[in-house]
Protein backbone atom coordinates (compact mmCIF):
# COMPACT_ATOMS: atom_id res chain seq x y z
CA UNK A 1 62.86 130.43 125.67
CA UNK A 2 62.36 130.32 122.12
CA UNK A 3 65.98 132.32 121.27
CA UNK A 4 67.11 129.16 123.28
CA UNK A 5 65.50 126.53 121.12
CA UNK A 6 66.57 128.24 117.95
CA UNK A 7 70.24 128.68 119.28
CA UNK A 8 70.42 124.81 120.06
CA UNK A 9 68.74 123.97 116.87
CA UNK A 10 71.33 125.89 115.13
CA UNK A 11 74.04 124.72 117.20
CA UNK A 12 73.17 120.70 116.79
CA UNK A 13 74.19 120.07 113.24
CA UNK A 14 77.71 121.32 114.44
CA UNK A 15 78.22 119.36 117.13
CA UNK A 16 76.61 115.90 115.70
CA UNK A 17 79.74 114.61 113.89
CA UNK A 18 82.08 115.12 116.87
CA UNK A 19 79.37 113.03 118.76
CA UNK A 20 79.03 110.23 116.06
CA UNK A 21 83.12 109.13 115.93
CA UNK A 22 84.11 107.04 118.09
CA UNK A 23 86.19 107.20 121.48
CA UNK A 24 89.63 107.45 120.63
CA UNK A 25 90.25 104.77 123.87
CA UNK A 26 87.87 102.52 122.34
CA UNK A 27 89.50 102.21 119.14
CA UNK A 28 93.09 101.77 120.49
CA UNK A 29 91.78 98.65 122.59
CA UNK A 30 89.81 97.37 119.72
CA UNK A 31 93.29 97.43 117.84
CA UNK A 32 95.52 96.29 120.87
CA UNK A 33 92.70 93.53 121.62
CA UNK A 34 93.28 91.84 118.06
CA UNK A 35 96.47 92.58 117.96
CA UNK A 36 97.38 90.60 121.19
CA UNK A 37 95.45 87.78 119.91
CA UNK A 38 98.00 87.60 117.10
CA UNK A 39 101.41 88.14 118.72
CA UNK A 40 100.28 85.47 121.30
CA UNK A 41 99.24 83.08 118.93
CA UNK A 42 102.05 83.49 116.49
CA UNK A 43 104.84 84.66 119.45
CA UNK A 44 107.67 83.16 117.04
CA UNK A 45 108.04 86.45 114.31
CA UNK A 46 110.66 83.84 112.78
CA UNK A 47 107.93 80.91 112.12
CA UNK A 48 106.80 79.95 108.94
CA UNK A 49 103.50 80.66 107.74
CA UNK A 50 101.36 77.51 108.04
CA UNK A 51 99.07 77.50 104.82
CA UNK A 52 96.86 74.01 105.68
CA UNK A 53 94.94 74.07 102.12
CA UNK A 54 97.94 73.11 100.45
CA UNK A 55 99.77 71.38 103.13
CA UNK A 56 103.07 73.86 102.65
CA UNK A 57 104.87 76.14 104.42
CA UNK A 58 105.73 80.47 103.70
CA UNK A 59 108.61 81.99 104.55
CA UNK A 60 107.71 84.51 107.09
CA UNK A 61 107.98 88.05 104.76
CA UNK A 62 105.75 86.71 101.98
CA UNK A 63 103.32 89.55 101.43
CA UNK A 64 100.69 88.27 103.65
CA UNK A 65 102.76 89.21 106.89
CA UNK A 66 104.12 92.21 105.30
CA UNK A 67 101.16 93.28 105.03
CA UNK A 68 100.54 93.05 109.22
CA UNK A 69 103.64 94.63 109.69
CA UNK A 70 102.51 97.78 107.82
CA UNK A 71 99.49 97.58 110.31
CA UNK A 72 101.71 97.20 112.91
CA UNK A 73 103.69 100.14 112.48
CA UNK A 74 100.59 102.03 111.60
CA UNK A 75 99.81 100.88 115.73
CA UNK A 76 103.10 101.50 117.08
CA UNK A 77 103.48 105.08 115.44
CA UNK A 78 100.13 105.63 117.63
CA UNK A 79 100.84 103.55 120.49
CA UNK A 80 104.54 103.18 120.91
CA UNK A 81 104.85 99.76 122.95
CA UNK A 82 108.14 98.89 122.65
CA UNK A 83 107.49 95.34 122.70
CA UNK A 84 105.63 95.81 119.08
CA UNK A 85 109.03 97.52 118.00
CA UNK A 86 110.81 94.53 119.01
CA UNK A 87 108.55 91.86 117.35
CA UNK A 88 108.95 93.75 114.24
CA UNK A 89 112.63 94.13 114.44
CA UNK A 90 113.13 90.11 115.42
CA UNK A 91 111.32 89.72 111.88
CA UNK A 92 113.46 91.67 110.22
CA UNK A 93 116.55 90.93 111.28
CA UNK A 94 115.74 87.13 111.41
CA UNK A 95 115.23 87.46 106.90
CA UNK A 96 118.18 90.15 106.87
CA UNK A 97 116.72 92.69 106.02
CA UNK A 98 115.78 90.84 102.63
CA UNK A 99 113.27 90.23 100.36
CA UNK A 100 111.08 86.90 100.50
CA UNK A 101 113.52 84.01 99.65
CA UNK A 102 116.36 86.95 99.81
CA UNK A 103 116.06 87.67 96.38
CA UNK A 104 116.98 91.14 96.05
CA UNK A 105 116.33 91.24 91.82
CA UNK A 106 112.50 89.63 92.03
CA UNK A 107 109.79 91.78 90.01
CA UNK A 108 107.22 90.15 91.79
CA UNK A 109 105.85 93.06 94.39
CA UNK A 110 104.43 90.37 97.01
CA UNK A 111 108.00 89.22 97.41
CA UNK A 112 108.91 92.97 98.08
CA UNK A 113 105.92 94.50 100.16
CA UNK A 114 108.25 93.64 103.23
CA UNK A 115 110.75 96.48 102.30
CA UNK A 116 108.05 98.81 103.29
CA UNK A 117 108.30 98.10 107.20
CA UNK A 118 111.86 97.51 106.79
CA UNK A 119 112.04 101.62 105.66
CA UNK A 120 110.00 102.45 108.76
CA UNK A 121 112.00 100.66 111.19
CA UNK A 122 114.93 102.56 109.19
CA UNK A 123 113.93 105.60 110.11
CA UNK A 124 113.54 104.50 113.51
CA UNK A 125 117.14 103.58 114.03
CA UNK A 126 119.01 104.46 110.84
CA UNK A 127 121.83 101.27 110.66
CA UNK A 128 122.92 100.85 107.18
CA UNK A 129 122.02 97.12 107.19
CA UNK A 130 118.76 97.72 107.43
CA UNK A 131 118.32 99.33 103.98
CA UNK A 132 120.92 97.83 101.72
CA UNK A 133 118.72 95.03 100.25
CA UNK A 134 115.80 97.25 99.93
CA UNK A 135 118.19 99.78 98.05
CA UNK A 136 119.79 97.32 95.99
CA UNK A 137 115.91 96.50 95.28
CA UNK A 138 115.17 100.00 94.26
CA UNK A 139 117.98 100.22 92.01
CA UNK A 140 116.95 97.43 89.87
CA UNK A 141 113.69 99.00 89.62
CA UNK A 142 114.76 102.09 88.23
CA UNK A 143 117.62 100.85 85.82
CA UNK A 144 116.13 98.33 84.14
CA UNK A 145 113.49 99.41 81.60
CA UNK A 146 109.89 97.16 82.46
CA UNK A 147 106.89 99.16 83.55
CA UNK A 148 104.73 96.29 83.20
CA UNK A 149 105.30 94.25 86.60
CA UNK A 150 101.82 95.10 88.27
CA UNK A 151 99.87 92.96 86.26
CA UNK A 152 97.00 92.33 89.26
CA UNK A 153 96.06 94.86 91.06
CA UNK A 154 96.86 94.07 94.60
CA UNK A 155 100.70 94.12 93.26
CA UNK A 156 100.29 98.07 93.53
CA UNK A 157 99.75 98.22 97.01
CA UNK A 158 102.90 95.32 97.70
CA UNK A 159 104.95 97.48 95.20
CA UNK A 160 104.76 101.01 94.69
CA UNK A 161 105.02 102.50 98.58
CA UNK A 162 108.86 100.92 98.42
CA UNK A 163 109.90 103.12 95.35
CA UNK A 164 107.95 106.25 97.18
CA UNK A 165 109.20 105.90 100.76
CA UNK A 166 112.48 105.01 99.54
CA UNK A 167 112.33 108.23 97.46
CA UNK A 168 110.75 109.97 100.35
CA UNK A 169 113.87 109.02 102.38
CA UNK A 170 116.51 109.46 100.07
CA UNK A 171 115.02 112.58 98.64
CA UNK A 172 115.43 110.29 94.63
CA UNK A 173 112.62 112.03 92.31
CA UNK A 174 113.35 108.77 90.12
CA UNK A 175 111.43 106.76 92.36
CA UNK A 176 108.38 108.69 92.32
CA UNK A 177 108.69 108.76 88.96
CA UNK A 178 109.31 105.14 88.47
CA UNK A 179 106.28 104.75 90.65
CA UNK A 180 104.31 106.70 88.65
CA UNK A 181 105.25 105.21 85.24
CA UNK A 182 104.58 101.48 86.50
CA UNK A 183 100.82 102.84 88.10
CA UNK A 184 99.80 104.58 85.12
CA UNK A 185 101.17 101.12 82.75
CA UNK A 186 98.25 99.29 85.22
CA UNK A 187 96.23 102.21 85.42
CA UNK A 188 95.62 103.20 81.80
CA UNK A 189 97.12 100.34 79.51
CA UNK A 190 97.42 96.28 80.91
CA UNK A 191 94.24 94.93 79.14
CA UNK A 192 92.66 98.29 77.87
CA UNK A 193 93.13 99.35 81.59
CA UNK A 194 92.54 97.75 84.78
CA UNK A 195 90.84 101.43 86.41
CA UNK A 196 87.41 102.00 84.96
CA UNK A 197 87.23 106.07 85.67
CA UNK A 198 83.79 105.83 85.04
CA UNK A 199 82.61 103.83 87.59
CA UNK A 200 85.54 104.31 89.75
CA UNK A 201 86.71 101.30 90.39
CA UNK A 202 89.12 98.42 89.48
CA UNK A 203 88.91 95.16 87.75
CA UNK A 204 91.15 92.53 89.74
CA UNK A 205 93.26 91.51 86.48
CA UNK A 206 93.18 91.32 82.50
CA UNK A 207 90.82 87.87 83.28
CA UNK A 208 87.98 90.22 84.90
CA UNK A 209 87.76 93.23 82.11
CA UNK A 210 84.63 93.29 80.14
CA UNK A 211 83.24 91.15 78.86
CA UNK A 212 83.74 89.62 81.74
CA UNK A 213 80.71 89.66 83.97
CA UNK A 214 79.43 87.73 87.39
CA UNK A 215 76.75 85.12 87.16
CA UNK A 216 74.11 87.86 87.52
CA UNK A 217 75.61 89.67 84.69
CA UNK A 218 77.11 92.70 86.65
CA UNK A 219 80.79 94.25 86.43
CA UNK A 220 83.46 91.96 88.45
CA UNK A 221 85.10 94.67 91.18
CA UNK A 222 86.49 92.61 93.69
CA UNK A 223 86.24 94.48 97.33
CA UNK A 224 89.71 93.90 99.07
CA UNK A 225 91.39 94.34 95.25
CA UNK A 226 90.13 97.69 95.47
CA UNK A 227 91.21 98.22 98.56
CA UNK A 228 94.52 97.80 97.60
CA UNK A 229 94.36 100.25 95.20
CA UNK A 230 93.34 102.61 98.26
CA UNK A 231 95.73 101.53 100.64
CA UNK A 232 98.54 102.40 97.78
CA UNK A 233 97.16 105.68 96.99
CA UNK A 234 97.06 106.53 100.83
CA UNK A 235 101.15 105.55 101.49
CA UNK A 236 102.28 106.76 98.29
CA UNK A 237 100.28 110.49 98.95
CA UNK A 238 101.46 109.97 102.34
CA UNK A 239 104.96 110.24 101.41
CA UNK A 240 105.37 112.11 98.35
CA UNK A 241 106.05 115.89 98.15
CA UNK A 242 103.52 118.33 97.45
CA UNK A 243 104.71 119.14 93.80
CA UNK A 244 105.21 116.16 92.62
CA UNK A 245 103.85 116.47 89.17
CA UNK A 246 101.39 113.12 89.03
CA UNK A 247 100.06 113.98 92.82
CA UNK A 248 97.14 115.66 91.26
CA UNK A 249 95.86 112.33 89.66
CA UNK A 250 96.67 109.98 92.90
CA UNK A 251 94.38 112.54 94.93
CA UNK A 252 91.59 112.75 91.96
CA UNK A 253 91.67 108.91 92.05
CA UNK A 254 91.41 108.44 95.62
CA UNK A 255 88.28 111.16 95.57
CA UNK A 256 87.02 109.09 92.86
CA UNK A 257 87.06 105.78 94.57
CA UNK A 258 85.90 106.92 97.66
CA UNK A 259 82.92 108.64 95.92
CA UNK A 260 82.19 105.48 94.09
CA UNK A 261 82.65 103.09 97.28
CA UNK A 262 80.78 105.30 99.62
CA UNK A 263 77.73 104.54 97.38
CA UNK A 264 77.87 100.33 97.60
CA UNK A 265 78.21 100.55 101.26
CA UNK A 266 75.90 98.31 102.82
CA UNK A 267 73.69 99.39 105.80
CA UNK A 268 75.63 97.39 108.16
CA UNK A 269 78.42 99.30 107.47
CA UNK A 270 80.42 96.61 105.79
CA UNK A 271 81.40 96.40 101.75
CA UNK A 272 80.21 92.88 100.10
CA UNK A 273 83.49 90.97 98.31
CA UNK A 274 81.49 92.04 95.35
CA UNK A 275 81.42 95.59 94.72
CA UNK A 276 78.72 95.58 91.92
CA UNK A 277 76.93 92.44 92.46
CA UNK A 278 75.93 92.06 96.22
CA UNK A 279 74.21 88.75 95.09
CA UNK A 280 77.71 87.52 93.78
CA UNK A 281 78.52 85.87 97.26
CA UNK A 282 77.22 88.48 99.29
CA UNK A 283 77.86 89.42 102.85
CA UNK A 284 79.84 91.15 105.04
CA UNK A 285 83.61 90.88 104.93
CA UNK A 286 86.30 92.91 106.99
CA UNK A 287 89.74 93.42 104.88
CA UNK A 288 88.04 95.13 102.42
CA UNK A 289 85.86 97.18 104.43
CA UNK A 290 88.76 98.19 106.67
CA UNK A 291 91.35 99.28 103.74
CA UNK A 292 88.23 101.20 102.09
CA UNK A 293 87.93 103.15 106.27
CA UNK A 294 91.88 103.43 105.75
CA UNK A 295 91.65 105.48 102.79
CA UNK A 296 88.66 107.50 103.61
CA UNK A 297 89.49 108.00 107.22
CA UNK A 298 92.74 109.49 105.84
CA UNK A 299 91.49 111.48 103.07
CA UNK A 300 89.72 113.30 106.04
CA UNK A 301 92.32 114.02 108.49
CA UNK A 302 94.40 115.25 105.53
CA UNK A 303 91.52 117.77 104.25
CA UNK A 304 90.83 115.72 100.84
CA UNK A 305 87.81 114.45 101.46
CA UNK A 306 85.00 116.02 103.42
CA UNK A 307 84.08 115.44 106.68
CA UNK A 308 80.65 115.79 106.75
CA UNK A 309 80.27 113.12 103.58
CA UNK A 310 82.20 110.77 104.84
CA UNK A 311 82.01 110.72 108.64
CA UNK A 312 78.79 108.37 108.66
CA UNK A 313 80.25 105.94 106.47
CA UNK A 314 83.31 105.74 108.16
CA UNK A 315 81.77 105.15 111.63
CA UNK A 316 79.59 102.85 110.61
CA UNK A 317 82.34 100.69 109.06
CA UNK A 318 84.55 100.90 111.71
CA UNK A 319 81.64 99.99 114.54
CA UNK A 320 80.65 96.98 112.15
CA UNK A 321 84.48 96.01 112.22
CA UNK A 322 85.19 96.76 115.81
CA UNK A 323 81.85 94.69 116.80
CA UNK A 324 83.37 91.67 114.18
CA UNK A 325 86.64 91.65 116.85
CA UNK A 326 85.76 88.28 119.52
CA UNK A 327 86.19 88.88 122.82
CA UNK A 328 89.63 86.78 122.63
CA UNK A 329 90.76 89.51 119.81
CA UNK A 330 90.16 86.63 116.64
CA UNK A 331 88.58 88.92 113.73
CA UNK A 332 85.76 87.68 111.87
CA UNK A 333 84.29 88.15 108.56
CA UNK A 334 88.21 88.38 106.82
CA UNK A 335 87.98 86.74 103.50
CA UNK A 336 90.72 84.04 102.87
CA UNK A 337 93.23 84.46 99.75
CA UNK A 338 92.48 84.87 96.45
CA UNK A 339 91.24 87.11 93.44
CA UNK A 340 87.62 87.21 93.31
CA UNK A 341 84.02 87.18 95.36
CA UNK A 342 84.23 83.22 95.41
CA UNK A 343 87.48 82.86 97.15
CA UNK A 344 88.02 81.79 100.78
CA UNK A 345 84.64 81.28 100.88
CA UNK A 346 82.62 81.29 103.08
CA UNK A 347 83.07 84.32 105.52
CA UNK A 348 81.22 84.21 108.09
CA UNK A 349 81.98 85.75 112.20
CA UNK A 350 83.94 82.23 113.09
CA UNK A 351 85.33 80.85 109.89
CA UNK A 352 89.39 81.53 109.88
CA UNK A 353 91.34 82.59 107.01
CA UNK A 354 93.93 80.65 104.98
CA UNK A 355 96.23 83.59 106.94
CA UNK A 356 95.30 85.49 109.87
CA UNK A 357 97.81 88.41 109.35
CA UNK A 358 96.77 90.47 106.55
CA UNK A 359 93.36 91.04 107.37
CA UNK A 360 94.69 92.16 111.05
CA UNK A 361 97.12 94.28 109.24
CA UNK A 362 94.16 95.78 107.24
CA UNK A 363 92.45 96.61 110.59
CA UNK A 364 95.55 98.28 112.29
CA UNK A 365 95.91 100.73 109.12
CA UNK A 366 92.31 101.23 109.33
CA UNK A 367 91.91 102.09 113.24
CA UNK A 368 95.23 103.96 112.89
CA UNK A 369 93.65 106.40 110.99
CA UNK A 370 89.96 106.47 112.44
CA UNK A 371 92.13 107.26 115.96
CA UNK A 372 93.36 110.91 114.66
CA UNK A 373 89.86 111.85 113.94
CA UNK A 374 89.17 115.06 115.33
């Protein structure tokens, strides 16, 4: 009896964590559930964006929408429903296959970010049209000689997957290395440098740097900022090749982030909007929470992270998100636009975002990954 006991005891701590993640059905319909809820209520892929607080109008690929299409290829890669193939091709072929306001020589990455789901639906169904604005993109990017266009942070994660996955796909080192020379000109020199290595985190923009505090006198990292910086790091290490000579530092800062997030997670299993200050408009809130999963889940299923760290945060995140999913599919706790804690406030389970797509798209990249857990 007691060789029993032991052999159990010693057997438990092995099979906790495969206990602890969750079903791999359950996430799917958490995902499909919010998902529906957003193709029914925006059926029209071709529709403007409604944005109420200033009484205008978006063109459909502004970077808010891009951003749910990443999610929803992250889904369809998973679950391939054709009729999430077809939204995301009427979309597409409805703006040409262009960037927002079909400007095909804009620096601005949120007018961009869509090229990224155009290059997946590429590689779906290779027709030439679908890549010739996002090329002629790419090659203004590399011949002309700014670095300096990521001047907030989020801009990484709108910008720098194009250059990779369009490197990725046409096999161009210039891209990664374009990529690389526009991160590290964020990374290391815009305002002293917007990554703070020793703390592991981000400041939004030059207006957030030290000495730049919140009202309770704490450092200014802005949740979903961050978890741009994640997401980026993710589809950019996703894509690029193994020797790539700057894939070193993109892993060590992913490791780093997640090392420094993983400690500010609340015991809910959400992040607050305010990294460092919990009191600076505390509370839980979802688009951060679920690009900060995104990255860690990831990091796991691709052996650079550990399991057994980061398994409990991860679960507990993603049950606090899938729990923050109405029965209808409408996602609560997503924090409306903006660069900082006090923006689109307040969050709450029922208030609704300036846009409902990018925090959806947040939670499709999020469960995409948390779905391969083994």
């Amino acid at each position: 009896m007691n060789r029993i006991l032991l052999f159990l005891a010693l057997l438990l701590p092995a099979v906790l964590p495969a206990q602890q993640q969750p079903e791999r059905a359950d996430v799917l319909a958490t995902m499909r559930r919010a998902n529906d809820y957003f193709m029914r209520k925006y059926a029209d892929p071709t529709a403007v964006v409604p944005y109420y607080a200033r009484k205008k109008c978006y063109e459909s690929n502004l970077w808010t929408r891009a951003v749910y299409y990443e999610g929803l290829m992250a889904l369809y890669a998973i679950y391939p429903e054709n009729r999430y193939y077809d939204y995301a091709v009427r979309w597409a072929d409805f703006h040409r296959w262009g960037m927002r306001r079909d400007d095909t020589t804009t620096r601005n990455a949120d007018n961009y970010c869509c090229a990224q789901t155009y290059i997946d639906l590429y590689r779906l169904c290779p027709e030439p049209e679908r890549l010739r604005k996002t090329a002629s993109l790419v090659q203004m990017l590399l011949s002309t000689p700014q670095t300096d266009d990521w001047t907030w942070i989020d801009a990484v994660q709108m910008g720098m997957p194009v250059l990779v996955k369009y490197g990725a796909l046409r096999n161009d080192p210039r891209c990664f290395e374009q990529a690389w020379r526009m991160y590290a000109r964020t990374r290391n020199e815009l305002a002293g440098g917007l990554y703070n290595e020793r703390d592991g985190l981000w400041w939004r923009d030059k207006d957030f740097v030290p000495p730049y505090k919140t009202p309770n006198g704490k450092a200014c990292y802005w949740s979903r900022g961050n978890g741009w910086i994640v997401a980026a790091l993710v589809r950019v290490l996703a894509e690029l090749p193994q020797d790539d000579p700057h894939r070193a530092t993109y892993e060590k800062d992913l490791r780093t982030m997640c090392a420094a997030l993983k400690k500010c997670q609340r015991t809910d299993g959400f992040w607050n909007v305010s990294l460092a200050d919990p009191a600076d408009f505390g509370g839980p809130e979802l688009s951060g929470t679920a690009l900060f999963v995104y990255g860690m889940a990831w990091g796991v299923n691709n052996g650079l992270l550990e399991r057994g760290d980061y398994l409990p945060a991860i679960v507990r995140a993603w049950e606090a998100m899938a729990a923050a999913v109405h029965d209808n599919g409408f996602l609560g706790y997503v924090q409306g636009t903006g660069k900082e804690p006090k923006d689109g406030q307040p969050v709450t389970r029922d208030s609704v975002p300036d846009f409902e797509d990018y925090g959806l798209g947040c939670l499709l990249l999020a469960g995409s990954e948390v779905y391969k857990l083994r």
